[in-house]
N, C-alpha and C. Protein backbone atom coordinates (compact mmCIF):
# COMPACT_ATOMS: atom_id res chain seq x y z
N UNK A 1 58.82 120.53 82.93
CA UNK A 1 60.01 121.16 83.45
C UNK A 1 60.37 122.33 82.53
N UNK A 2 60.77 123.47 82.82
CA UNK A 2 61.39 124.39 82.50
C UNK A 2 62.80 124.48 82.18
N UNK A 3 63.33 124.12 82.94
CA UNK A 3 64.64 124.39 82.93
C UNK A 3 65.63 123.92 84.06
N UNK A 4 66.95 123.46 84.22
CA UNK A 4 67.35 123.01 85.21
C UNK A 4 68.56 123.41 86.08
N UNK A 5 68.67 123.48 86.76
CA UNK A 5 69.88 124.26 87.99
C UNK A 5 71.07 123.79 87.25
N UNK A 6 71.60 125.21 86.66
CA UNK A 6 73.31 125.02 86.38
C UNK A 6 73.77 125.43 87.25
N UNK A 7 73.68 126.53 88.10
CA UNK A 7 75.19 127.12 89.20
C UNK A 7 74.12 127.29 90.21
N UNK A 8 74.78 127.09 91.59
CA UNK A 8 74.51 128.21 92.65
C UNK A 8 75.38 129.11 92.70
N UNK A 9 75.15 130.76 92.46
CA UNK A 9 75.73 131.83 92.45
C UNK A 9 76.08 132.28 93.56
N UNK A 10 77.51 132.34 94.34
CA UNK A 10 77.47 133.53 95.59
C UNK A 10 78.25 134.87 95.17
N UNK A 11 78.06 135.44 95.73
CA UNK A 11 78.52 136.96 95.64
C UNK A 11 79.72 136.74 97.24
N UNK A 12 80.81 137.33 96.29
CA UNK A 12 81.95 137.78 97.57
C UNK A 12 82.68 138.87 96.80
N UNK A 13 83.72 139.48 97.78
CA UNK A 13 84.95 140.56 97.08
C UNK A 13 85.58 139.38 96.70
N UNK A 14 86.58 138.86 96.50
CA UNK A 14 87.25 137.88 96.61
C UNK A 14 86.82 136.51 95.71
N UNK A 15 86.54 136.12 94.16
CA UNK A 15 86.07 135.14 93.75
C UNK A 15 86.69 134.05 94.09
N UNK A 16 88.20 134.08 93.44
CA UNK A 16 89.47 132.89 93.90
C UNK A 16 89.94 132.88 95.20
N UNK A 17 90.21 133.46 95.87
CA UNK A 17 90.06 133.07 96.90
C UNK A 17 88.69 132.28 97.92
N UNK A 18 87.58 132.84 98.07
CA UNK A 18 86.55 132.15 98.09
C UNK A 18 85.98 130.80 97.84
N UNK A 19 86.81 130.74 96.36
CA UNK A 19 86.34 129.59 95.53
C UNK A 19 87.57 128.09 96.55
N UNK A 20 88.82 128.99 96.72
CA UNK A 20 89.52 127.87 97.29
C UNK A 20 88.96 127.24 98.46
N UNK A 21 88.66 127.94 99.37
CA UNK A 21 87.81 127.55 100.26
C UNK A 21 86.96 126.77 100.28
N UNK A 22 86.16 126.62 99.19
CA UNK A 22 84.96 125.91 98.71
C UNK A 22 85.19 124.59 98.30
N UNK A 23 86.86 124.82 97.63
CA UNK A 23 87.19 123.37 96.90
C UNK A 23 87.81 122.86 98.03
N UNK A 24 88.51 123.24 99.23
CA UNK A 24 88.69 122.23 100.07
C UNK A 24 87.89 122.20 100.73
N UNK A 25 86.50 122.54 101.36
CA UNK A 25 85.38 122.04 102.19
C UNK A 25 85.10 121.00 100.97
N UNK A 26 84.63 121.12 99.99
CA UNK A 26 84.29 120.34 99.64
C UNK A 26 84.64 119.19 98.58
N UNK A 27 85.70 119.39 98.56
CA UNK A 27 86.70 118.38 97.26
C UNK A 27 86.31 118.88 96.03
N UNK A 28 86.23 120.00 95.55
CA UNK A 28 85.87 119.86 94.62
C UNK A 28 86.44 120.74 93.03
N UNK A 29 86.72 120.72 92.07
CA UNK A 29 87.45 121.39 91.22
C UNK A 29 86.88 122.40 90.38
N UNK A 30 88.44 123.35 90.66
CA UNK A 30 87.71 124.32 89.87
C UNK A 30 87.74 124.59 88.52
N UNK A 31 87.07 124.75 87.81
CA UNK A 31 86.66 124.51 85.84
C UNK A 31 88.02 125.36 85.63
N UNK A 32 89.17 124.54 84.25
CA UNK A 32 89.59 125.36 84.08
C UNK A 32 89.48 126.11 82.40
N UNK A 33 90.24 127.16 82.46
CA UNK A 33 90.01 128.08 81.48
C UNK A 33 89.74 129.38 81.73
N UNK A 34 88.76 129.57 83.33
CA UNK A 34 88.20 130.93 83.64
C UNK A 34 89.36 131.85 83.94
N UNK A 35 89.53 132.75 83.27
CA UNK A 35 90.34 133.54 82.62
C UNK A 35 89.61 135.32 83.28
N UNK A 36 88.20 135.05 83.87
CA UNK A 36 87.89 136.50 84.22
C UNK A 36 87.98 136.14 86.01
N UNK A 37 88.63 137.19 86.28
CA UNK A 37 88.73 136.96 87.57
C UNK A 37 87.43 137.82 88.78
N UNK A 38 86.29 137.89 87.96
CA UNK A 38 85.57 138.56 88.79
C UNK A 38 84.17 137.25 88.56
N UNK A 39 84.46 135.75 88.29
CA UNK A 39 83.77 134.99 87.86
C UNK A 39 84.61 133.65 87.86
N UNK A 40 84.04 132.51 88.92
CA UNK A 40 85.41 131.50 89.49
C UNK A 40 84.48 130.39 89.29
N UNK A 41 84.63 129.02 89.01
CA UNK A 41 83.49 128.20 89.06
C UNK A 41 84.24 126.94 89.70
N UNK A 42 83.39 126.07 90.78
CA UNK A 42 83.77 125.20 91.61
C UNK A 42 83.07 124.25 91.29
N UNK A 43 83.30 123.16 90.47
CA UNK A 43 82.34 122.22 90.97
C UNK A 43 82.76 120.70 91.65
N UNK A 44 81.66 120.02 92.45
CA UNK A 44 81.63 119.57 93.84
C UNK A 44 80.48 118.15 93.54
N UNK A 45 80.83 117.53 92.89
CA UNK A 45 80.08 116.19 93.13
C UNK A 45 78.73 116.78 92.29
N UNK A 46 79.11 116.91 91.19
CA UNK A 46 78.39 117.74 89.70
C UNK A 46 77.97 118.57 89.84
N UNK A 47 77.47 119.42 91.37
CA UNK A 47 77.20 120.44 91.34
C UNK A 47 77.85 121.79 91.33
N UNK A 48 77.48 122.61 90.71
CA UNK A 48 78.46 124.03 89.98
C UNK A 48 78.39 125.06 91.13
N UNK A 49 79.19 125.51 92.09
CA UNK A 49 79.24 126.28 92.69
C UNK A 49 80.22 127.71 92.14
N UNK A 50 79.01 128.93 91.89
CA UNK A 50 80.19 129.91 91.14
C UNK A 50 80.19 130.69 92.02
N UNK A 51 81.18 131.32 91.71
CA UNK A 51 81.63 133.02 92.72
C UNK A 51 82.17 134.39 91.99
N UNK A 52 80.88 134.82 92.56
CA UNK A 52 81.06 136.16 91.78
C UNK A 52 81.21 137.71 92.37
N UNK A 53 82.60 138.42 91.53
CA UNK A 53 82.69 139.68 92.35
C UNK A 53 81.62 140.52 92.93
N UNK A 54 81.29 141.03 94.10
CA UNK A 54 80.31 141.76 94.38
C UNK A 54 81.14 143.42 95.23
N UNK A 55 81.56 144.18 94.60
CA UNK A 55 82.52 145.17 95.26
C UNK A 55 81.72 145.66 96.47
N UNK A 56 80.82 145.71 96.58
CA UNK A 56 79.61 146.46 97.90
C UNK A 56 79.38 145.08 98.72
N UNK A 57 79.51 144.35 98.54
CA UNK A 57 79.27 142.80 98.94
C UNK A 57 79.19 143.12 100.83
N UNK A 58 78.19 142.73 101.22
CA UNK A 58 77.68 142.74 102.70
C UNK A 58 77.35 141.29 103.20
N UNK A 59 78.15 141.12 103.96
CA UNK A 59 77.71 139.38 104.31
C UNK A 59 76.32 139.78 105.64
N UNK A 60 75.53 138.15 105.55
CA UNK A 60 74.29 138.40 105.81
C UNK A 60 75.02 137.81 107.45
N UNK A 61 73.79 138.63 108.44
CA UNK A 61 73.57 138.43 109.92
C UNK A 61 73.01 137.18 110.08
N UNK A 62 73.91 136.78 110.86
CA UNK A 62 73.21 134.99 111.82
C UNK A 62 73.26 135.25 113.33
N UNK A 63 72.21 135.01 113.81
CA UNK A 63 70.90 135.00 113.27
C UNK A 63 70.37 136.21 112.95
N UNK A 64 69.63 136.95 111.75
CA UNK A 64 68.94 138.09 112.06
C UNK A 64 68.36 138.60 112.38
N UNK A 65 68.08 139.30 113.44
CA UNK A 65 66.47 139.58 113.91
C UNK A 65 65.65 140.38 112.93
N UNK A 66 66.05 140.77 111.89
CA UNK A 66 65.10 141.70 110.83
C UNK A 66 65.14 140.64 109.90
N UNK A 67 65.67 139.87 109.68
CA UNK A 67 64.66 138.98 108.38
C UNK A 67 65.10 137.60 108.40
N UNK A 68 65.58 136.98 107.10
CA UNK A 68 66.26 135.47 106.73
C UNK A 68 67.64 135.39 106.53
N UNK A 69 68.23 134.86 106.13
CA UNK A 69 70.12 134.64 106.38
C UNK A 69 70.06 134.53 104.85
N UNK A 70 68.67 134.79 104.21
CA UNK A 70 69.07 134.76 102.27
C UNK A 70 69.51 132.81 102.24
N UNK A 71 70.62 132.23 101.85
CA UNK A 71 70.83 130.97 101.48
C UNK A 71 71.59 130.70 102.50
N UNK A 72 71.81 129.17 102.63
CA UNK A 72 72.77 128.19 103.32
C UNK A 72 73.23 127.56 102.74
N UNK A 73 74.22 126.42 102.91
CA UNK A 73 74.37 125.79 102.42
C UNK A 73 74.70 124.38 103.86
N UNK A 74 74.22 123.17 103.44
CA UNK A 74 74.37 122.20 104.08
C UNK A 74 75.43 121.30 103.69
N UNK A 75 76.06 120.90 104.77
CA UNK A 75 77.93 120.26 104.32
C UNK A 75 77.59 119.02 104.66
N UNK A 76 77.61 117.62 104.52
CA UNK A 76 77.18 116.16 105.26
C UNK A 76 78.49 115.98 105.56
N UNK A 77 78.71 115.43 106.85
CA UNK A 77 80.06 114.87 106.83
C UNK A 77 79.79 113.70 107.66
N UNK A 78 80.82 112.94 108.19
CA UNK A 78 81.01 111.53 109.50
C UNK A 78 80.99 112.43 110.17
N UNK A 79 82.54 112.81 110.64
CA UNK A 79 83.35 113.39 111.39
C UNK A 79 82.88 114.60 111.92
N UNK A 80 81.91 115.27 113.10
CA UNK A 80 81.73 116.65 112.80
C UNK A 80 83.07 117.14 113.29
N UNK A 81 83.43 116.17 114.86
CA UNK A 81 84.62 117.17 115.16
C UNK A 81 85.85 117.03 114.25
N UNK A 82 86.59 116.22 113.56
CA UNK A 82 87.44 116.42 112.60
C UNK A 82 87.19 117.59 111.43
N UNK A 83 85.68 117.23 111.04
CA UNK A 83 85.22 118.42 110.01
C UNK A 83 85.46 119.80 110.10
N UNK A 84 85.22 120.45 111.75
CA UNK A 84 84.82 121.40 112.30
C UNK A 84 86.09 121.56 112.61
N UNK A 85 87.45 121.06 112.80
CA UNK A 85 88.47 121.12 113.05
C UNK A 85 89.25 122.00 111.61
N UNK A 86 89.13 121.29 110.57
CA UNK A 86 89.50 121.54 109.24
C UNK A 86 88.85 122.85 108.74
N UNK A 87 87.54 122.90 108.84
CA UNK A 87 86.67 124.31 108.72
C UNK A 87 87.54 125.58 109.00
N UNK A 88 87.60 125.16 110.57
CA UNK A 88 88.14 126.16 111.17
C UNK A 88 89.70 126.88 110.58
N UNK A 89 90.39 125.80 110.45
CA UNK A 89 91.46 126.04 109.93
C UNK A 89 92.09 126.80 108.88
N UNK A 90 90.38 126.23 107.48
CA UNK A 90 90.29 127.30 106.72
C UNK A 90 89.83 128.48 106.75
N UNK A 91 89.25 128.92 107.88
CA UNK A 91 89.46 130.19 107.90
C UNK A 91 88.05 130.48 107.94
N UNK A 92 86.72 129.07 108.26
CA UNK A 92 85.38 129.15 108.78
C UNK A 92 85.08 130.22 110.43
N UNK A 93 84.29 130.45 110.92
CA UNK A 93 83.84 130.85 112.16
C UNK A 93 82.91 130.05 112.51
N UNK A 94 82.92 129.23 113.48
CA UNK A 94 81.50 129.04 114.38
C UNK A 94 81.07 130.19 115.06
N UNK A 95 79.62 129.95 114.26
CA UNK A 95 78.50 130.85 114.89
C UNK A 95 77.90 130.10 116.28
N UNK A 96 77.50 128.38 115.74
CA UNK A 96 76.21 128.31 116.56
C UNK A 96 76.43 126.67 116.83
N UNK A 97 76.40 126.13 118.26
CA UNK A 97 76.01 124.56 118.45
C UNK A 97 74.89 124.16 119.00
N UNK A 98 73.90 125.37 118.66
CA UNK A 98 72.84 125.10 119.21
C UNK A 98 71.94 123.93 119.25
N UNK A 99 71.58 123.30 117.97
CA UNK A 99 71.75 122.15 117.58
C UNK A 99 72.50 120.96 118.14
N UNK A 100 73.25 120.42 119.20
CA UNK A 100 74.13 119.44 118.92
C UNK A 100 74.36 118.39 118.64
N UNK A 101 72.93 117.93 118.67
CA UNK A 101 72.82 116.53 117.75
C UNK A 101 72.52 116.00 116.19
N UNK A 102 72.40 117.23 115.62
CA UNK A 102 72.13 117.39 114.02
C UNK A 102 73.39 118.21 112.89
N UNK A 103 73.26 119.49 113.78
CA UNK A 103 73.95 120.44 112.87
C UNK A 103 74.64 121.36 113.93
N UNK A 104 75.92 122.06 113.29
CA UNK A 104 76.60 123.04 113.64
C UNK A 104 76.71 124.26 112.55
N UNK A 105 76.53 125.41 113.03
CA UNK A 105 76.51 126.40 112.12
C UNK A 105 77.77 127.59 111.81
N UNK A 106 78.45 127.77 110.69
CA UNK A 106 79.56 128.48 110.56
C UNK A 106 79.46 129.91 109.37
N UNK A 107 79.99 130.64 109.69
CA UNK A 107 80.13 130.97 108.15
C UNK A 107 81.90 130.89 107.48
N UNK A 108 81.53 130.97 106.56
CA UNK A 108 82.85 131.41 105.57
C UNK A 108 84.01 131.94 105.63
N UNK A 109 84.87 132.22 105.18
CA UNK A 109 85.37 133.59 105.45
C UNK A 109 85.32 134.94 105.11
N UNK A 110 83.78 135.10 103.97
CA UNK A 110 83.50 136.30 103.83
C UNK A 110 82.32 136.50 104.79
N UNK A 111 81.49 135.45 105.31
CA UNK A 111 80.14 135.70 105.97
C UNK A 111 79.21 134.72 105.45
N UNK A 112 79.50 133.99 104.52
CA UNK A 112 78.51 133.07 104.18
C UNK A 112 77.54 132.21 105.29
N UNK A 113 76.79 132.06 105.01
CA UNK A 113 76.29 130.48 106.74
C UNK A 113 76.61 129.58 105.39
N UNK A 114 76.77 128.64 106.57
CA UNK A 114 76.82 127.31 106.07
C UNK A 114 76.72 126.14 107.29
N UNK A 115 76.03 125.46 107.36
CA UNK A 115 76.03 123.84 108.28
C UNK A 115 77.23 122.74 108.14
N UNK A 116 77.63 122.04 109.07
CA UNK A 116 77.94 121.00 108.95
C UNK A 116 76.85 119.93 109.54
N UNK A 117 76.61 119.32 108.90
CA UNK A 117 75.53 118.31 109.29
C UNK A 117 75.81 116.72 109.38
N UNK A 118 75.17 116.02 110.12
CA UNK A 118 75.68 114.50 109.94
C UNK A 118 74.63 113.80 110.56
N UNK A 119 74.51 112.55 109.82
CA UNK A 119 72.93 111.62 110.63
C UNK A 119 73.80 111.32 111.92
N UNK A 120 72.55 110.86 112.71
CA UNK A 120 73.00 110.55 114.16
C UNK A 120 72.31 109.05 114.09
């Protein structure tokens, strides 16, 4: 082994705000002390989700026809429709139910994708 996954990095305008979003999809707290506001850190069931200023920041096309969507992120929940209810609320978009027996697809509120997913 080399080395091991401390953060997943996203890029938004918006770190704290962003980051709130993140901590209620996913329960999770944000480190305190961070004192630079162009650098927010969330973490979520030990994993470190950071957010970082990007002033040019372009959220990616779902679906794209010129390439990949770059990252996702997959949400597990029970509930999709309660989940997808709450999503929304925060200020998610459904993109896609194409899927309807696995996954539903949203982004963020800067453009992120992200899934809600749940076993069937």
């Amino acid at each position: 082994m080399i080395g091991q996954l401390r953060s997943v990095v996203v890029d938004c305008p918006d770190p704290a705000e962003l980051a709130s979003f993140y901590e209620k999809l996913l329960g999770g707290e944000r480190l305190a002390g961070g004192d630079d506001p162009d650098w927010v850190v969330v973490v979520a069931n030990g994993t470190r989700l950071a957010f970082q200023r990007a002033p040019e920041y372009v959220p990616p096309v779902y679906p794209d026809p010129h390439g990949s969507q770059q990252f996702h992120l997959d949400v597990l929940v029970e509930d999709v429709e309660m989940a997808e209810s709450q999503v929304l609320a925060l200020g998610a978009k459904l993109i896609s139910r194409d899927n309807p027996d696995t996954f539903r697809v949203y982004t963020d509120p800067v453009g992120h994708t992200f899934c809600l997913v749940w076993l069937s």
